[in-house]
Protein backbone atom coordinates (compact mmCIF):
# COMPACT_ATOMS: atom_id res chain seq x y z
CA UNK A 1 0.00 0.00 0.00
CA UNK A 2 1.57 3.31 -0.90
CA UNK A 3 1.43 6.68 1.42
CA UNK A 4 0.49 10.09 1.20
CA UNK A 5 3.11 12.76 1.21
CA UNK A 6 2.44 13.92 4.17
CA UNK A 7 3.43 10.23 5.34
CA UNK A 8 6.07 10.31 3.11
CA UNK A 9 7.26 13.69 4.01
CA UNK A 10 7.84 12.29 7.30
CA UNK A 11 9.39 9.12 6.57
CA UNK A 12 11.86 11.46 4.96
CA UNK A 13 12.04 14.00 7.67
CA UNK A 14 13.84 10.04 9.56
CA UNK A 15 15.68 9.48 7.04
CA UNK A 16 17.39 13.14 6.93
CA UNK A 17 18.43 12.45 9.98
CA UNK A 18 19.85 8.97 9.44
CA UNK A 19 21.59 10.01 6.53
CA UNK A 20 22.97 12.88 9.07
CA UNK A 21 23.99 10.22 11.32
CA UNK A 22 25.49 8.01 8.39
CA UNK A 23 27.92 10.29 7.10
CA UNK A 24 29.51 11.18 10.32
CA UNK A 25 29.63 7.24 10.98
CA UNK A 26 30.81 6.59 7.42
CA UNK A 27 32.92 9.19 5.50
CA UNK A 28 33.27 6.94 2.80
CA UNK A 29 30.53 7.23 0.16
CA UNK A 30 30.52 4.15 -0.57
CA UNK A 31 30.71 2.99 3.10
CA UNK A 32 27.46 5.42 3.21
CA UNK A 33 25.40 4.29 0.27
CA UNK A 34 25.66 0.90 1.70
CA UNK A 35 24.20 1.64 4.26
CA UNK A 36 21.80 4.34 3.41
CA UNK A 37 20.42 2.87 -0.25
CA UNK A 38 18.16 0.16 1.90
CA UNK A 39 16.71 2.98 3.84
CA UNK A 40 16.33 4.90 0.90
CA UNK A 41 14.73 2.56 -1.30
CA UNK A 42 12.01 1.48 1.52
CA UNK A 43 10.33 5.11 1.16
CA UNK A 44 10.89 4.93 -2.35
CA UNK A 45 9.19 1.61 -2.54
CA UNK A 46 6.29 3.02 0.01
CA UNK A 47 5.51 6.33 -2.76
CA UNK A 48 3.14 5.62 -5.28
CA UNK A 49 3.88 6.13 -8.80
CA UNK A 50 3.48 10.18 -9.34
CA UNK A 51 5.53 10.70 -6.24
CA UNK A 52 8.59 8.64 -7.16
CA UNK A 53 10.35 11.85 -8.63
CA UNK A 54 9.51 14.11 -5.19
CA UNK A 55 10.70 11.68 -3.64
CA UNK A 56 14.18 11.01 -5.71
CA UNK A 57 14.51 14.73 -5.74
CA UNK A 58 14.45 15.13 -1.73
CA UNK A 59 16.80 12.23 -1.19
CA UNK A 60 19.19 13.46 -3.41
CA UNK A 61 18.60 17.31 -1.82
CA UNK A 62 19.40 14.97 1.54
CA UNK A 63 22.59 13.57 0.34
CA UNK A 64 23.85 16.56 -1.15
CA UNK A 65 23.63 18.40 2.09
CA UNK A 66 25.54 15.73 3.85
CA UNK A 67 28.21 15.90 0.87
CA UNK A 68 27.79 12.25 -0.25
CA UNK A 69 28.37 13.04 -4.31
CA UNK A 70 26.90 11.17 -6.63
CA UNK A 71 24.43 8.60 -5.91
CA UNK A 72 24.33 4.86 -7.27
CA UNK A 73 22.19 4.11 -10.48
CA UNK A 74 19.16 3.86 -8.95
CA UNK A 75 19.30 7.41 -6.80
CA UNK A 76 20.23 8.88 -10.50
């Protein structure tokens, strides 16, 4: 069953801060994505169709911020 934004929105609100959390625990980017992709793709997987791209678009605004470069094929 897919959620609302406003579900969504906080789902990613959580996984700001885990992706906060991950880059101070893993400098690495790839020692990040590793970690972070499965989180990622779970409220990816949760959005319904017309929200995939909001959603894409804040987790790569999220990554950004925490200076994690590019993203792996899927995030792009």
């Amino acid at each position: 069953m897919t959620k609302n934004r406003e579900n969504l929105d906080s789902d990613l609100e959580r996984l700001q801060g885990y992706a906060r959390a991950l880059a101070r625990k893993y400098p690495e980017a790839q020692s990040f994505w590793q970690e972070f992709s499965g989180l990622a793709e779970e409220v990816l997987r949760d959005a319904a169709h017309e929200d995939h791209e909001w959603v894409l678009h804040r987790i790569r605004r999220m990554v950004a911020e925490v200076g994690m470069g590019g993203p792996p094929p899927l995030f792009s």
